[in-house]
Protein backbone atom coordinates (compact mmCIF):
# COMPACT_ATOMS: atom_id res chain seq x y z
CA UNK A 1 -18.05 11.82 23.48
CA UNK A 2 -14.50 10.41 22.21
CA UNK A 3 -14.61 10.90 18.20
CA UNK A 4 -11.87 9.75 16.41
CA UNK A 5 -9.85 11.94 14.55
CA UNK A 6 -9.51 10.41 10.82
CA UNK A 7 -6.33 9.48 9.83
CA UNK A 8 -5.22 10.24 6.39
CA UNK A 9 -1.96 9.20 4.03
CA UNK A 10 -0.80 10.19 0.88
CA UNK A 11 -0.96 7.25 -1.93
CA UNK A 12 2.51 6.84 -3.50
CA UNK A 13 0.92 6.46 -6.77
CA UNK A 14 -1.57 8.93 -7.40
CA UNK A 15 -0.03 11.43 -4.57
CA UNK A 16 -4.08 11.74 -3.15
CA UNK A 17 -4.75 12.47 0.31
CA UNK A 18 -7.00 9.44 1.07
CA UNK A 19 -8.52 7.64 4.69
CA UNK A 20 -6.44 5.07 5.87
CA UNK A 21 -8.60 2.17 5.78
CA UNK A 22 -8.85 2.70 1.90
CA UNK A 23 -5.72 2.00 1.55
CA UNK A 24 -3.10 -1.04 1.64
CA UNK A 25 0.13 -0.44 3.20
CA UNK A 26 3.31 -2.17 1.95
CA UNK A 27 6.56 -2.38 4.59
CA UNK A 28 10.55 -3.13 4.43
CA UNK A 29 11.89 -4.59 7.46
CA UNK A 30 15.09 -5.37 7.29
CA UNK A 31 15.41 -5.80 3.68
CA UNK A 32 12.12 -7.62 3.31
CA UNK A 33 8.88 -6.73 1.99
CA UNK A 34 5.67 -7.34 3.05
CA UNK A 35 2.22 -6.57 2.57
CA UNK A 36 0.95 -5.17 6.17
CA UNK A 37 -2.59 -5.96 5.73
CA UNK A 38 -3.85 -4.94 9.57
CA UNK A 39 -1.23 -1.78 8.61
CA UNK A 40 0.70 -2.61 12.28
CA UNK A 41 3.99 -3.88 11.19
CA UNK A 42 6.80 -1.42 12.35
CA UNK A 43 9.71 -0.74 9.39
CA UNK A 44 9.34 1.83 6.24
CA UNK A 45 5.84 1.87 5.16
CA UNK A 46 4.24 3.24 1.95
CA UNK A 47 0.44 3.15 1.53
CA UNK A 48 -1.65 2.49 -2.34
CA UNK A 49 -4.95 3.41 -3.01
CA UNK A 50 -6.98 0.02 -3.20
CA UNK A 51 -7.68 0.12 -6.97
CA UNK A 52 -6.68 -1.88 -9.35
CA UNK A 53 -5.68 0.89 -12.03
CA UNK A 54 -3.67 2.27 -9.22
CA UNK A 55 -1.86 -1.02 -8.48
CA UNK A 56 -1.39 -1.72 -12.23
CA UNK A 57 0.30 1.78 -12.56
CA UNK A 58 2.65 1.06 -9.84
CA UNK A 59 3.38 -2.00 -11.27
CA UNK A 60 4.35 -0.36 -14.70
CA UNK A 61 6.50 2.61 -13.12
CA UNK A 62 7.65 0.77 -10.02
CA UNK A 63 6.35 2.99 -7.56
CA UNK A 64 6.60 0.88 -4.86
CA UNK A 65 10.57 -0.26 -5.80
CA UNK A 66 11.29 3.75 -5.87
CA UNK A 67 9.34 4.26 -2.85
CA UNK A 68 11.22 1.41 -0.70
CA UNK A 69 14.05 2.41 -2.23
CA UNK A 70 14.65 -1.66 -3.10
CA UNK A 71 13.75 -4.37 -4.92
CA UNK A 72 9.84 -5.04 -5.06
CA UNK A 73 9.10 -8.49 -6.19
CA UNK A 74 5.61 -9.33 -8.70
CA UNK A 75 4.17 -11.00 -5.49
CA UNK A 76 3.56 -8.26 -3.51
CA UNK A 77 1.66 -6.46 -6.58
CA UNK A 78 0.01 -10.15 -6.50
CA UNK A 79 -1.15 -10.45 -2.92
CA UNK A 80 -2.37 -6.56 -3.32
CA UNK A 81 -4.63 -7.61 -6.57
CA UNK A 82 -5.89 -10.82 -4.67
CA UNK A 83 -6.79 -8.88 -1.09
CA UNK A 84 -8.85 -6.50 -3.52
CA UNK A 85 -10.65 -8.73 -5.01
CA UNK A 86 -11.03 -10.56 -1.49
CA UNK A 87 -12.74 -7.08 -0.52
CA UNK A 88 -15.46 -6.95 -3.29
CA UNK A 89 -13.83 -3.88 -5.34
């Protein structure tokens, strides 16, 4: 039997240890940001619990910006609010 080995990540706001698909994953590439929503882009990635206090307290203390270590535009807190609610949480 081949089991899978779950993969974890640490949320860059709450600093959890959480599963991977209960996450979202933000990545700079070159000086751009995206939201990597099949979590398969290659650059610097950072990973946020998919909740919506969690995404509104990175908002507020720009986790994300700090993270990245550049600007993070409204957006990409945007498209991570929408692709939650798109998932039913």
């Amino acid at each position: 039997m081949n089991k899978k080995t779950p993969v974890y990540r640490i949320c860059v706001v709450t600093r959890e240890k959480i599963l991977r698909e209960n996450m979202f994953r933000v990545v700079k590439t070159n000086n751009s940001i995206y939201f990597d929503y099949n979590q398969n882009i290659k650059g610097r990635g950072v990973y946020i619990k998919k909740d919506l206090a969690t995404i509104k307290e990175a908002f507020k203390r720009h986790s994300l910006s700090k993270a990245l270590r550049c600007n993070v535009d409204e957006s990409i807190y945007i498209e991570l609010i929408q692709a939650l609610s798109k998932e039913g949480r």
